[in-house]
Protein backbone atom coordinates (compact mmCIF):
# COMPACT_ATOMS: atom_id res chain seq x y z
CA UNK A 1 59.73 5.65 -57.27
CA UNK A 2 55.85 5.01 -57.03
CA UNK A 3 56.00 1.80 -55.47
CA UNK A 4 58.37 3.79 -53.03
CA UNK A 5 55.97 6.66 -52.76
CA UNK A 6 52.41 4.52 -52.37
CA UNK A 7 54.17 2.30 -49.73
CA UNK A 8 55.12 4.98 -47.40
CA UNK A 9 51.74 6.05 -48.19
CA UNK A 10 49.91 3.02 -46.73
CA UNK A 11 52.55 3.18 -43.86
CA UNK A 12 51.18 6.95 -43.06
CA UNK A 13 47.44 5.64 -43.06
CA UNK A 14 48.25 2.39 -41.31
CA UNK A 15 49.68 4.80 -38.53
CA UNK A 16 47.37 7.74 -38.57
CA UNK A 17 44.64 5.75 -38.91
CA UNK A 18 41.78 4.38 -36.18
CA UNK A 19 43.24 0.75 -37.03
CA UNK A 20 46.87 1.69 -35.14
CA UNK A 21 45.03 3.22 -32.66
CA UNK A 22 42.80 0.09 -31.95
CA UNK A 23 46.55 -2.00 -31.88
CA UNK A 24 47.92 0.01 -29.61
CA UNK A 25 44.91 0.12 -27.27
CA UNK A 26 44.69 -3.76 -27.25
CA UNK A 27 48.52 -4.39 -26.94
CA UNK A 28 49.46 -5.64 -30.15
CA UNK A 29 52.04 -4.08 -32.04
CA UNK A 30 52.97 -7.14 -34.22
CA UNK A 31 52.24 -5.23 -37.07
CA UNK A 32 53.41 -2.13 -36.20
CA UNK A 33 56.85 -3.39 -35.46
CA UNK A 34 56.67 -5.09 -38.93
CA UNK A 35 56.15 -1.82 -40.74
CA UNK A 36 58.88 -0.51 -38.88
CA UNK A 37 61.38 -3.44 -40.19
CA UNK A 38 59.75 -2.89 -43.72
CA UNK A 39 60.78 1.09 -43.80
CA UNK A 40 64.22 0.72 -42.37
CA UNK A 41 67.05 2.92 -43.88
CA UNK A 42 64.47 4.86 -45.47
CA UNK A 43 65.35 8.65 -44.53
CA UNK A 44 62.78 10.22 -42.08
CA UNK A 45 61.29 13.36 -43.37
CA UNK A 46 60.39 16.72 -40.89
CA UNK A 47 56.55 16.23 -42.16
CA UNK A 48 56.48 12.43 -40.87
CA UNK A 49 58.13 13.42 -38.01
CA UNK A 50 55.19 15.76 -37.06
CA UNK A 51 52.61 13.20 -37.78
CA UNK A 52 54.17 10.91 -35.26
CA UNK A 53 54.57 13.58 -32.88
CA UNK A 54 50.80 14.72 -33.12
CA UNK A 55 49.96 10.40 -32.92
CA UNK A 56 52.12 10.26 -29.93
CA UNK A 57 49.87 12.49 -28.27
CA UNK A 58 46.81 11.59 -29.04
CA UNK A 59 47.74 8.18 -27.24
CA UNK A 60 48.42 9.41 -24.16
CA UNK A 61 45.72 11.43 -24.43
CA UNK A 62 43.31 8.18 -24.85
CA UNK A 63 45.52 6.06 -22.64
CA UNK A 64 44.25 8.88 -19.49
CA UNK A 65 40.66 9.32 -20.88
CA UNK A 66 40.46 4.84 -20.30
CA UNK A 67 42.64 5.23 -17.26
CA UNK A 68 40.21 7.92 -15.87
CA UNK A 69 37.30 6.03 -16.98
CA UNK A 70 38.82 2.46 -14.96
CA UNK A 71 38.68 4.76 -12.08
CA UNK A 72 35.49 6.28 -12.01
CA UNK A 73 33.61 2.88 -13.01
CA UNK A 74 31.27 1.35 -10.54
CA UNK A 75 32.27 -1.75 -9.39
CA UNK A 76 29.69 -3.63 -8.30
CA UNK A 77 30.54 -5.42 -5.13
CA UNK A 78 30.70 -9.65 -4.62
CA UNK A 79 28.32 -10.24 -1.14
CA UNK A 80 28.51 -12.85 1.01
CA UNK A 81 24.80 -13.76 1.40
CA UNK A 82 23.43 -16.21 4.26
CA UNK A 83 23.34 -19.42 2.24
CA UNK A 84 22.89 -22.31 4.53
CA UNK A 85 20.08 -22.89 6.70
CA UNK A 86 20.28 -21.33 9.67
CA UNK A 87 17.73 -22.93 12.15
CA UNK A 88 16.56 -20.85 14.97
CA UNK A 89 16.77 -22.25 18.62
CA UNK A 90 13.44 -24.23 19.83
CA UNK A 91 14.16 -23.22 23.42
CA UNK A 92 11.21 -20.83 24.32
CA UNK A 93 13.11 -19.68 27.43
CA UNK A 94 15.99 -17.72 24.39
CA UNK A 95 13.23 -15.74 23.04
CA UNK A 96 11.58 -14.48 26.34
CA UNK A 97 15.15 -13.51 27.29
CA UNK A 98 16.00 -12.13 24.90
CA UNK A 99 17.23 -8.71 24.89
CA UNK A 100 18.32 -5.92 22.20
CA UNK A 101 21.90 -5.90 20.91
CA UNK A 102 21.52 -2.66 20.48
CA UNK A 103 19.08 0.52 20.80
CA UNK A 104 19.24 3.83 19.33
CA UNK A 105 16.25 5.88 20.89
CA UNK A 106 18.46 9.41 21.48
CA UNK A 107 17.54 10.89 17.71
CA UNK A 108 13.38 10.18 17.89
CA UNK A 109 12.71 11.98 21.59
CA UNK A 110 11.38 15.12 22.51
CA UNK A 111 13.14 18.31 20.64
CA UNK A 112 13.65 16.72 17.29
CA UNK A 113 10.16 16.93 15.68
CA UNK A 114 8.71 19.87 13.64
CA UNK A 115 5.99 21.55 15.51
CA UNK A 116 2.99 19.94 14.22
CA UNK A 117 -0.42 20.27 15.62
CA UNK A 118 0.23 22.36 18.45
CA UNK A 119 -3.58 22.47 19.53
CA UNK A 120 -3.07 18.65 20.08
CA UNK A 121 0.13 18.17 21.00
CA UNK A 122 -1.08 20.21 24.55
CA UNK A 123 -2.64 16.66 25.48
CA UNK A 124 -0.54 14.33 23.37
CA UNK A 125 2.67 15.50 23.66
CA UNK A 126 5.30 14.66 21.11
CA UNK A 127 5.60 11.42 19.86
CA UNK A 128 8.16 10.78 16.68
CA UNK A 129 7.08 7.71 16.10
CA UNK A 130 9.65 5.54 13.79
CA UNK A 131 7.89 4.38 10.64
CA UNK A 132 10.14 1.88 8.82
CA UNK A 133 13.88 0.72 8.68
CA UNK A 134 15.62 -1.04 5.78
CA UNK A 135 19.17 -2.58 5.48
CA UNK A 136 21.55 -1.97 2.49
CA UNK A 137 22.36 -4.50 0.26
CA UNK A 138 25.88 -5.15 1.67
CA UNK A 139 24.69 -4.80 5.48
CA UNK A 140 27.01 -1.74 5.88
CA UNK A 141 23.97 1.24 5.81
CA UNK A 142 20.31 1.44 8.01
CA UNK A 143 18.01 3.90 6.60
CA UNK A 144 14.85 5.00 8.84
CA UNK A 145 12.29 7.50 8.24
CA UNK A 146 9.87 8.97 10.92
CA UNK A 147 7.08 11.46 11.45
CA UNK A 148 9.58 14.26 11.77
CA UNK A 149 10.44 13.96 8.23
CA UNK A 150 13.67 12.97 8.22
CA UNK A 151 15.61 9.90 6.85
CA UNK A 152 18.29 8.98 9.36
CA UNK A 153 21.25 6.78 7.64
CA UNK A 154 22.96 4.73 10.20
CA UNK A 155 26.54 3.33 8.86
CA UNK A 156 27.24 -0.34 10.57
CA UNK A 157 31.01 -0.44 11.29
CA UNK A 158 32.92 -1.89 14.14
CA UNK A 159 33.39 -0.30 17.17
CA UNK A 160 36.09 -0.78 19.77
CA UNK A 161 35.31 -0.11 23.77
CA UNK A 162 37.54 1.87 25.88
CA UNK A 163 37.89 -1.13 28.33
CA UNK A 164 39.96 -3.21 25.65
CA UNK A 165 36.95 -6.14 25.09
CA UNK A 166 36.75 -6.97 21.86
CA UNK A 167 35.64 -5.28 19.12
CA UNK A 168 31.92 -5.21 18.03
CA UNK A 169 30.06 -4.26 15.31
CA UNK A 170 27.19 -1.16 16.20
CA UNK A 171 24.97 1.38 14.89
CA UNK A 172 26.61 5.21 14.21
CA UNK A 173 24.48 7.83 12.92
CA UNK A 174 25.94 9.46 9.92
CA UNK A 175 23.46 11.82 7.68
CA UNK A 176 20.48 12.48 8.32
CA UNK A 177 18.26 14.11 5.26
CA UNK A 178 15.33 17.20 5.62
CA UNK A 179 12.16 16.11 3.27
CA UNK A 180 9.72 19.07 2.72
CA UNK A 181 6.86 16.60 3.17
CA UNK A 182 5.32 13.17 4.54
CA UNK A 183 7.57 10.64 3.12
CA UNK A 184 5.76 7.62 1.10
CA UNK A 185 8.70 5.15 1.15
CA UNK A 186 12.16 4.50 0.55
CA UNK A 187 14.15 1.43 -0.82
CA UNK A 188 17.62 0.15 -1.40
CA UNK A 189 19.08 -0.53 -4.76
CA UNK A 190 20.09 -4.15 -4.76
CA UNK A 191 23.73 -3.98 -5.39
CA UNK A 192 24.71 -0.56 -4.75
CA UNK A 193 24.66 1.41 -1.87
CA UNK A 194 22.06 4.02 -3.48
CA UNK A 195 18.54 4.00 -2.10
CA UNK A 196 15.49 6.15 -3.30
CA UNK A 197 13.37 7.77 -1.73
CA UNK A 198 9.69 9.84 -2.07
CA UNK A 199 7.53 12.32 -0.72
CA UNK A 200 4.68 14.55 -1.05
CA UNK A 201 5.34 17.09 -3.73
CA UNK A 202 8.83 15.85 -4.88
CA UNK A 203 10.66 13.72 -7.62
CA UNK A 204 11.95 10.31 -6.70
CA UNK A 205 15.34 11.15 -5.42
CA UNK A 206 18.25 8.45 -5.33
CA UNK A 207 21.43 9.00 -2.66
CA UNK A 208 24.34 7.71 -2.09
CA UNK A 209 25.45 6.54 1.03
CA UNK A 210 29.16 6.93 1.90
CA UNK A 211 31.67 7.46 4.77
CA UNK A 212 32.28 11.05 3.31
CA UNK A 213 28.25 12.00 3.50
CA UNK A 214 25.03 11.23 1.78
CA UNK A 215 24.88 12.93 -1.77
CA UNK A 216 22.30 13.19 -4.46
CA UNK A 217 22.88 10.71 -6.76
CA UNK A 218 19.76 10.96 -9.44
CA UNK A 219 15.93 12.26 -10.05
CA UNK A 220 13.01 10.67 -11.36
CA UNK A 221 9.99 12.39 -12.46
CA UNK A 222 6.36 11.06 -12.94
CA UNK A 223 5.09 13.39 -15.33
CA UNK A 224 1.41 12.26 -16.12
CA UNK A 225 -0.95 12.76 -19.21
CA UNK A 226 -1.43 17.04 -18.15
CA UNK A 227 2.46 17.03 -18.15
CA UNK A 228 2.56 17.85 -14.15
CA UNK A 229 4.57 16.67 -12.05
CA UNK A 230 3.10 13.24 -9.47
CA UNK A 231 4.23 12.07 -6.35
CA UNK A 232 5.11 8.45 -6.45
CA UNK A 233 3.67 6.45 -3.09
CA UNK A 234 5.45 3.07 -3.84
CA UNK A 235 8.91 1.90 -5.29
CA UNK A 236 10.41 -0.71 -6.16
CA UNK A 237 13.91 -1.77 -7.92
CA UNK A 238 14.03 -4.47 -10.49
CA UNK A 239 16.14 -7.63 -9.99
CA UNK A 240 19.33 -6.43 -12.05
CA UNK A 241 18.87 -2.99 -10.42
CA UNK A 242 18.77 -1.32 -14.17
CA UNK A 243 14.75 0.04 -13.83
CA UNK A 244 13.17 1.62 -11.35
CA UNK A 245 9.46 0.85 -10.64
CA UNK A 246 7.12 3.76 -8.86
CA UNK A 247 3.73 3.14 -8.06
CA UNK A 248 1.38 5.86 -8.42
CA UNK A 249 -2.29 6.93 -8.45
CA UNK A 250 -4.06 4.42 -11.22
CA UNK A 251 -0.84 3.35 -12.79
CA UNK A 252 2.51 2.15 -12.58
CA UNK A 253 6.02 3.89 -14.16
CA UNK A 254 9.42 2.57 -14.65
CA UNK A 255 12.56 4.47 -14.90
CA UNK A 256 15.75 4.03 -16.55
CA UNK A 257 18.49 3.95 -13.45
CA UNK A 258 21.19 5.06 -15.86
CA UNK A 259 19.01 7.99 -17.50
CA UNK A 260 17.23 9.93 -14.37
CA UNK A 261 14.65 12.16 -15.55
CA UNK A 262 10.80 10.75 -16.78
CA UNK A 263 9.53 7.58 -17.21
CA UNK A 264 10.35 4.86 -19.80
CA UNK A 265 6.96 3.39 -19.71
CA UNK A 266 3.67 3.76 -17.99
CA UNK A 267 1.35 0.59 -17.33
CA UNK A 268 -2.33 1.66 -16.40
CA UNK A 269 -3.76 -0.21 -13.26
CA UNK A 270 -7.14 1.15 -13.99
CA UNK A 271 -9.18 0.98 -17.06
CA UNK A 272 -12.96 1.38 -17.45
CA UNK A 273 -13.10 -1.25 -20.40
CA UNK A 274 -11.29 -4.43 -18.74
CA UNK A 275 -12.50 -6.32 -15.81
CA UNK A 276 -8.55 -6.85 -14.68
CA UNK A 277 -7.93 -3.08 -13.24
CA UNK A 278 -7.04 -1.90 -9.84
CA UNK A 279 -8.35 1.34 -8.75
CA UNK A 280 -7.16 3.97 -6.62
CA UNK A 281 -3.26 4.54 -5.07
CA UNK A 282 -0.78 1.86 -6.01
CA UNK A 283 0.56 1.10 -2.00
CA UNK A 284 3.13 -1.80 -2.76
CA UNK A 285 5.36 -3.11 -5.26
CA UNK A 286 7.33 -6.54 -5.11
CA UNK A 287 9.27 -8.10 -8.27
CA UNK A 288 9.08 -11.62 -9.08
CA UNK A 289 12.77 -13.26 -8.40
CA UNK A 290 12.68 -16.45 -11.20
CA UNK A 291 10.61 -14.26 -14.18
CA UNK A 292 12.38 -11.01 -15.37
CA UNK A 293 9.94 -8.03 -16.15
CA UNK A 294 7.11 -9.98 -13.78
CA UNK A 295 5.72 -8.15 -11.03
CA UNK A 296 3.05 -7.57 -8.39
CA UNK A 297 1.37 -4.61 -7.66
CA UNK A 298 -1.06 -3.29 -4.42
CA UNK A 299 -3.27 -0.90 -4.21
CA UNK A 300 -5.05 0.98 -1.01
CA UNK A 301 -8.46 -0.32 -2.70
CA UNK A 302 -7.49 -3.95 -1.52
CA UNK A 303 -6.63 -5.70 -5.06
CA UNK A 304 -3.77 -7.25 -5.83
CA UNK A 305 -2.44 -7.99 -9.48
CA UNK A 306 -0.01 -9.63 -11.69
CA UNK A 307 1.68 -7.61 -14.46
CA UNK A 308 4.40 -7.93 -16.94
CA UNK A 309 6.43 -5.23 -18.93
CA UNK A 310 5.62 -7.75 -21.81
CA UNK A 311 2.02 -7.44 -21.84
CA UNK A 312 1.81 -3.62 -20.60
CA UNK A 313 -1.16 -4.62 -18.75
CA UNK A 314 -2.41 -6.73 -15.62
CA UNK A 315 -2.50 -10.75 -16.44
CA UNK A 316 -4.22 -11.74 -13.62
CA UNK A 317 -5.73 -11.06 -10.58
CA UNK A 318 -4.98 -12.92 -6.98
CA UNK A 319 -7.71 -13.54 -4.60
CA UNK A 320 -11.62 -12.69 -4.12
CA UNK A 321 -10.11 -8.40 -4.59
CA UNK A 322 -13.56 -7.53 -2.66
CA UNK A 323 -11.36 -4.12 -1.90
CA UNK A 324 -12.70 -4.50 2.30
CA UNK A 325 -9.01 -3.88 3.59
CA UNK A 326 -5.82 -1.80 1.77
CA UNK A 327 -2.98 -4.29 1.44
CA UNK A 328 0.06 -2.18 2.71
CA UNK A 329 3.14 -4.64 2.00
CA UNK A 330 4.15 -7.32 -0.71
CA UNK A 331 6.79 -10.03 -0.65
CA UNK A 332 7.66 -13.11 -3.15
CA UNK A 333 9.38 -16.24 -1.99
CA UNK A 334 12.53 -16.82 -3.06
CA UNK A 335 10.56 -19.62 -5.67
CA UNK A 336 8.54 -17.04 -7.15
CA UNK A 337 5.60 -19.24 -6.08
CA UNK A 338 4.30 -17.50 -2.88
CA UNK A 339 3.08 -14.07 -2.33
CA UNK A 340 2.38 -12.97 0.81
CA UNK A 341 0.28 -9.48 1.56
CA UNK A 342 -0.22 -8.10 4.44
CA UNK A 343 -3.61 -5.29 5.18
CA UNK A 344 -3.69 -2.52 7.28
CA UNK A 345 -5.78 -3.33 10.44
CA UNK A 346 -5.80 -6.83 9.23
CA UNK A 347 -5.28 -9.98 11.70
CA UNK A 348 -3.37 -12.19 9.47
CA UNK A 349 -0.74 -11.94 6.43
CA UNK A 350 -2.01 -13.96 3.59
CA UNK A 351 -0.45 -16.07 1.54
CA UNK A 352 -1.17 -16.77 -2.22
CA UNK A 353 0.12 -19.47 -4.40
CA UNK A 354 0.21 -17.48 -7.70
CA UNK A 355 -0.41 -20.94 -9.68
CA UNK A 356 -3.59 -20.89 -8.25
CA UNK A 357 -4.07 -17.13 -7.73
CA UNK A 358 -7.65 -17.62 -6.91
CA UNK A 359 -7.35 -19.67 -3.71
CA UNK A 360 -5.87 -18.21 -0.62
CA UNK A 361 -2.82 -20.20 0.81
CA UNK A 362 -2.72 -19.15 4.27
CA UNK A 363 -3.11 -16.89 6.96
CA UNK A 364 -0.30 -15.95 9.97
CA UNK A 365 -2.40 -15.11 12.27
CA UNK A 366 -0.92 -11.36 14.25
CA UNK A 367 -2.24 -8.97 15.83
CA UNK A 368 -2.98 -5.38 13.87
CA UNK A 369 -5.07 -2.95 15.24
CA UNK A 370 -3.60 0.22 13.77
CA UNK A 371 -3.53 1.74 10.63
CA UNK A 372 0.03 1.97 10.63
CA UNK A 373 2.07 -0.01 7.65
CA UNK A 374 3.56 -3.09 9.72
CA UNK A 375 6.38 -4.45 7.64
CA UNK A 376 6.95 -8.58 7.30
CA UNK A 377 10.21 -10.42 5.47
CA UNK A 378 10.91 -13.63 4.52
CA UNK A 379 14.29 -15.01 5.36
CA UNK A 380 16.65 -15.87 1.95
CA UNK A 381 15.83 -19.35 2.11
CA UNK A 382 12.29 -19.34 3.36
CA UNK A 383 12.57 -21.17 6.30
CA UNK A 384 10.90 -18.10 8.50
CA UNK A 385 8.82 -15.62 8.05
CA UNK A 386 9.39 -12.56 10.69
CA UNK A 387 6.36 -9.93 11.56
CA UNK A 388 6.11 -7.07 13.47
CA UNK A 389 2.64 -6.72 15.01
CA UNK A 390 0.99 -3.93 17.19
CA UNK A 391 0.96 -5.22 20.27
CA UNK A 392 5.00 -4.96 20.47
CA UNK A 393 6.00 -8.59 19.30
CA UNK A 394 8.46 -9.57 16.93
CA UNK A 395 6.89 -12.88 15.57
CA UNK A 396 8.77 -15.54 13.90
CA UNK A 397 6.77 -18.43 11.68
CA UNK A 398 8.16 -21.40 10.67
CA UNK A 399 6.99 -22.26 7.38
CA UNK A 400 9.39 -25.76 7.17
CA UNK A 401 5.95 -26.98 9.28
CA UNK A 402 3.00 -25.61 7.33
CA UNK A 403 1.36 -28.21 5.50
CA UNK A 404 1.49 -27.69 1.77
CA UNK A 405 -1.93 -29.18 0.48
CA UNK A 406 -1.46 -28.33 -2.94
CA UNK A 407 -2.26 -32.02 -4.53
CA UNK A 408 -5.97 -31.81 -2.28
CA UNK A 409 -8.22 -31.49 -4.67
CA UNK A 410 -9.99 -29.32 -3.01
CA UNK A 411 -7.51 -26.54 -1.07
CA UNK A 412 -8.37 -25.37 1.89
CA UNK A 413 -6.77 -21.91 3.58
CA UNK A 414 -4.54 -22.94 6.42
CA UNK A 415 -4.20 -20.64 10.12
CA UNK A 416 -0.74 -20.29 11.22
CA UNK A 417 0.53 -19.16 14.34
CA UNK A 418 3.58 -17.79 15.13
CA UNK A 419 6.10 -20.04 16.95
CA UNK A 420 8.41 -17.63 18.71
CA UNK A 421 7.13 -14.40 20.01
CA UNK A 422 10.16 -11.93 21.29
CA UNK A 423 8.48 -9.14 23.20
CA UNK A 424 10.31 -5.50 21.60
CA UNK A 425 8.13 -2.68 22.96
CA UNK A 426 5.20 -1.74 24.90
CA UNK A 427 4.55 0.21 21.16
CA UNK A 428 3.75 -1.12 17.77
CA UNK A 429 6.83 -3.09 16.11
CA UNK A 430 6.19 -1.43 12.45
CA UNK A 431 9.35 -1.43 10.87
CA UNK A 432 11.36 -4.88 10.32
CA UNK A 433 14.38 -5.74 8.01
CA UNK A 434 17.23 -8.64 8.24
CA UNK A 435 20.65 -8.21 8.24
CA UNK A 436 21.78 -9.60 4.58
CA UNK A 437 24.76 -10.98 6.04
CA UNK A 438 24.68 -11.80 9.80
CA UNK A 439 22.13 -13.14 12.23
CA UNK A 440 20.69 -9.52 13.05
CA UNK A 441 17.35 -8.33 12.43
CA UNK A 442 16.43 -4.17 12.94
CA UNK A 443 13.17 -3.39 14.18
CA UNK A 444 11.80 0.55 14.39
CA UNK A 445 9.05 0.78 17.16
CA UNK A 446 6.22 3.15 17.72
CA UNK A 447 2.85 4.19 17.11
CA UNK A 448 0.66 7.25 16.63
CA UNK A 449 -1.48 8.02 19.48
CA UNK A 450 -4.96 10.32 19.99
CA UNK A 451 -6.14 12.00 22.73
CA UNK A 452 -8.44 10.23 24.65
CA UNK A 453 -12.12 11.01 25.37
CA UNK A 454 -11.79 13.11 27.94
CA UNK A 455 -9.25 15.43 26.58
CA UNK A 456 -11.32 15.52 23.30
CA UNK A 457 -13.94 17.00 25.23
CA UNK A 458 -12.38 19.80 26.24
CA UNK A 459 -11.16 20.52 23.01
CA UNK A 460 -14.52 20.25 20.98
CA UNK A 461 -17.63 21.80 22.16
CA UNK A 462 -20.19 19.17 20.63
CA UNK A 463 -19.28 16.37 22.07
CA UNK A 464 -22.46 13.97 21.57
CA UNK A 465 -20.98 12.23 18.48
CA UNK A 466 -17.66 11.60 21.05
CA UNK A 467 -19.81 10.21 24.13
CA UNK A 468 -21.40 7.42 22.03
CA UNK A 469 -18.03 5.91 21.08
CA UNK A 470 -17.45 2.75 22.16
CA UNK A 471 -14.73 2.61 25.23
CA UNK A 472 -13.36 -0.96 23.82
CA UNK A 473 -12.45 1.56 20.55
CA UNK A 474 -10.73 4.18 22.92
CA UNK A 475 -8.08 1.86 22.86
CA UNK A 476 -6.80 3.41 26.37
CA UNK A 477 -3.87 1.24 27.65
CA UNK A 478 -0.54 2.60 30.22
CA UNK A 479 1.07 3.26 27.06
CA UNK A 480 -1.46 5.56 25.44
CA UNK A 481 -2.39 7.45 28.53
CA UNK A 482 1.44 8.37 28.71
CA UNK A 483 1.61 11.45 26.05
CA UNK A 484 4.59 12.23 27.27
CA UNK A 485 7.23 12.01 24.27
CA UNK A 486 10.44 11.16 26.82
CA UNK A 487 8.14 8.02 27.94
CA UNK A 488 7.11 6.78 24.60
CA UNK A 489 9.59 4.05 23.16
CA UNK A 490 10.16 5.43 19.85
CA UNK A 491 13.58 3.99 18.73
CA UNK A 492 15.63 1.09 16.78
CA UNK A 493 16.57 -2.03 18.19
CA UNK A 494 19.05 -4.64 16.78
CA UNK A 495 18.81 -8.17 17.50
CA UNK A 496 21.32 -10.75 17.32
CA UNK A 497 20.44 -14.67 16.99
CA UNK A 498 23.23 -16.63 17.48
């Protein structure tokens, strides 16, 4: 009668217990149907029954809890990258002919900016100027900012005419999102269609772009050592997409993607007792692709440094860092080897060879004359390098034909020039970004532009300091004399090279 009693016992546990429940949710019931064939004939009592009863729903209780959980995990999408290499066409007669796929110039004219400095808009009219453009990871989503203060997300979808030609994929603007104030920058996650974004006197916000709208999807604070709140001017996503990097004034902060609130860790850029420190606003970011937790960081002083979430601290620093000229844009090679910078008002966009971080590598030679952030990008298998400039070219560099020089003993910088020019805009070409997918390539155009010396003098009454400018810094071309906002070209273009 005790052997009876302890083995229904150890049937009741087996059952009850987390061990049936870890069966069940795996698909075994080997043992379960065992037990069953071991308590056969044996007569079923109203208290087991109730224990069964309550089991049998807690199962399908945790059976909906996983099959609510299957649902509402993110599944990273599988991309089909450009992986050969595509060579461009050596015909100089494409790119001079070439015209835009596509242009999107309706949401940047007059009407749609805030009405800032009205005592000179009377002689410059409005001009919302495009600042930057970015593609998503996937190619499906363009995201733009511009002076107005708005980020404009553009979903890439196909599109059918009304004559019956074949379909073809375009531009549609979907959202559009209000910032309070100038916006710093905005990137993409690299496998999800989330991208962050900051401004003056905000968090880091992260949205999601979708066909239903663009939602809030996370915050990130930078709360500094007086436990305010700091406005990040950089950012930056890590290779696997789990930390979020923000560059900020004398230091660096990474976030937890999958915890939004305050930073993880804080890496100072400046520090009275090293000789390695970068002073002043952190401008650019760019992660190493080959060395996880290695990165490079920018700063509006003109430095540039290597750091590593090992080390906490800057392990080296690239180039003479004699802080003349704000560098306003990193990019790695796909090797990890090069790093290329580009400075604001600068005529070329170096390149460093970070195993020899003293030397300088190269320098494409374009044209910058504006303080304006003019964006470059490397194609995914470094065969080109594509520039905007500010004299309206798209260039294109073919770095197949530089010559490498690194067994010289003694290396000497090289001058590059562009081989293909393809004329955009009679404006600046700032923002530029390639198509992850396809052969197209987004460029934002326009520029800010000043009254010119004779409408300065009717707005200021001491006018000596004005008279002894220089006229070759006056800068007055057909396109700044305009200040008309319907004449300037402030707009997107897409590109196709096939």
């Amino acid at each position: 009668m005790d052997n009876s009693f302890s083995q229904r016992k150890r049937q009741m546990i087996t059952k009850s217990g987390i061990g049936f429940l870890l069966q069940h949710m795996r698909g075994s019931t080997h043992e379960t149907n065992s037990t069953d064939d071991e308590s056969e004939g044996e007569p079923s009592s109203p208290k087991r029954d109730k224990i069964d009863q309550e089991l049998n729903i807690d199962l399908i209780k945790n059976e909906d809890i996983l099959q609510e959980n299957a649902e509402n995990q993110v599944v990273i999408p599988k991309l089909t990258k450009i992986s050969e290499d595509l060579s461009l066409p050596s015909d100089e007669s494409f790119y001079s002919n070439l015209k835009p796929f596509q242009e999107i110039s309706d949401c940047f004219k007059e009407g749609t900016t805030p009405n800032f400095d009205t005592h000179i808009r009377r002689f410059t009219g409005e001009n919302n100027y495009v600042r930057s453009c970015k593609w998503s990871s996937d190619g499906n989503w363009l995201i733009s900012d511009s002076l107005d203060r708005y980020v404009r997300v553009f979903e890439f979808r196909d599109f059918l005419p009304a004559d019956g030609h074949q379909k073809q994929r375009l531009l549609h603007t979907s959202h559009k999102l209000t910032f309070g104030g100038l916006i710093y920058d905005l990137n993409w996650h690299p496998t999800l269609n989330i991208f962050a974004t900051t401004n003056k006197g905000s968090p880091i916000h992260c949205w999601s772009a979708s066909v239903d709208g663009t939602k809030l999807f996370s915050s990130f604070r930078g709360i500094n050592d007086k436990d305010e709140l700091d406005s990040a001017y950089s950012l930056c996503f890590s290779i696997d997409g789990q930390h979020l990097f923000a560059g900020f004034k004398n230091c660096v902060r990474i976030f937890n993607f999958e915890k939004p609130g305050r930073q993880i860790n804080e890496i100072k850029t400046y520090q009275k007792s090293t000789m390695k420190t970068q002073k002043g606003i952190i401008s650019s970011l760019a992660m190493c692709p080959t060395f996880d937790g290695v990165f490079a960081v920018a700063s509006y002083s003109g430095t540039l440094g290597l750091y590593s979430t090992q080390t906490n601290a800057c392990d080296s620093l690239i180039g003479s860092n004699d802080g003349s000229t704000p560098i306003t844009h990193l990019q790695y090679s796909s090797c990890g080897n090069l790093l290329f910078a580009g400075r604001r008002k600068s005529p070329f966009i170096q390149c460093y060879d970070v195993r020899l971080p003293t030397k300088l590598l190269y320098n494409f030679q374009r044209e910058s004359i504006t303080n304006q952030r003019i964006y470059f990008q490397l194609d995914f298998n470094d065969h080109y390098l594509y520039s905007g400039s500010s004299a309206g070219d798209l260039l294109i560099y073919d770095l197949k034909k530089c010559n490498k020089g690194l067994n010289q003993q003694e290396l000497k910088t090289e001058f590059v020039e562009p081989a293909h020019k393809i004329r955009c805009s009679e404006a600046a070409v700032t923002g530029l970004s390639l198509h992850p997918c396809e052969q197209f390539i987004a460029v934002s155009t326009g520029q800010r532009l000043f009254p010119s010396s004779l409408l300065l003098n009717q707005l200021f009454d001491d006018n000596n300091s004005l008279n002894e400018t220089k006229n070759g810094d006056d800068n007055n071309n057909e396109y700044i004399s305009r200040g008309n906002g319907s004449l300037l070209d402030n707009s997107i273009k897409l590109y196709k090279f096939d």
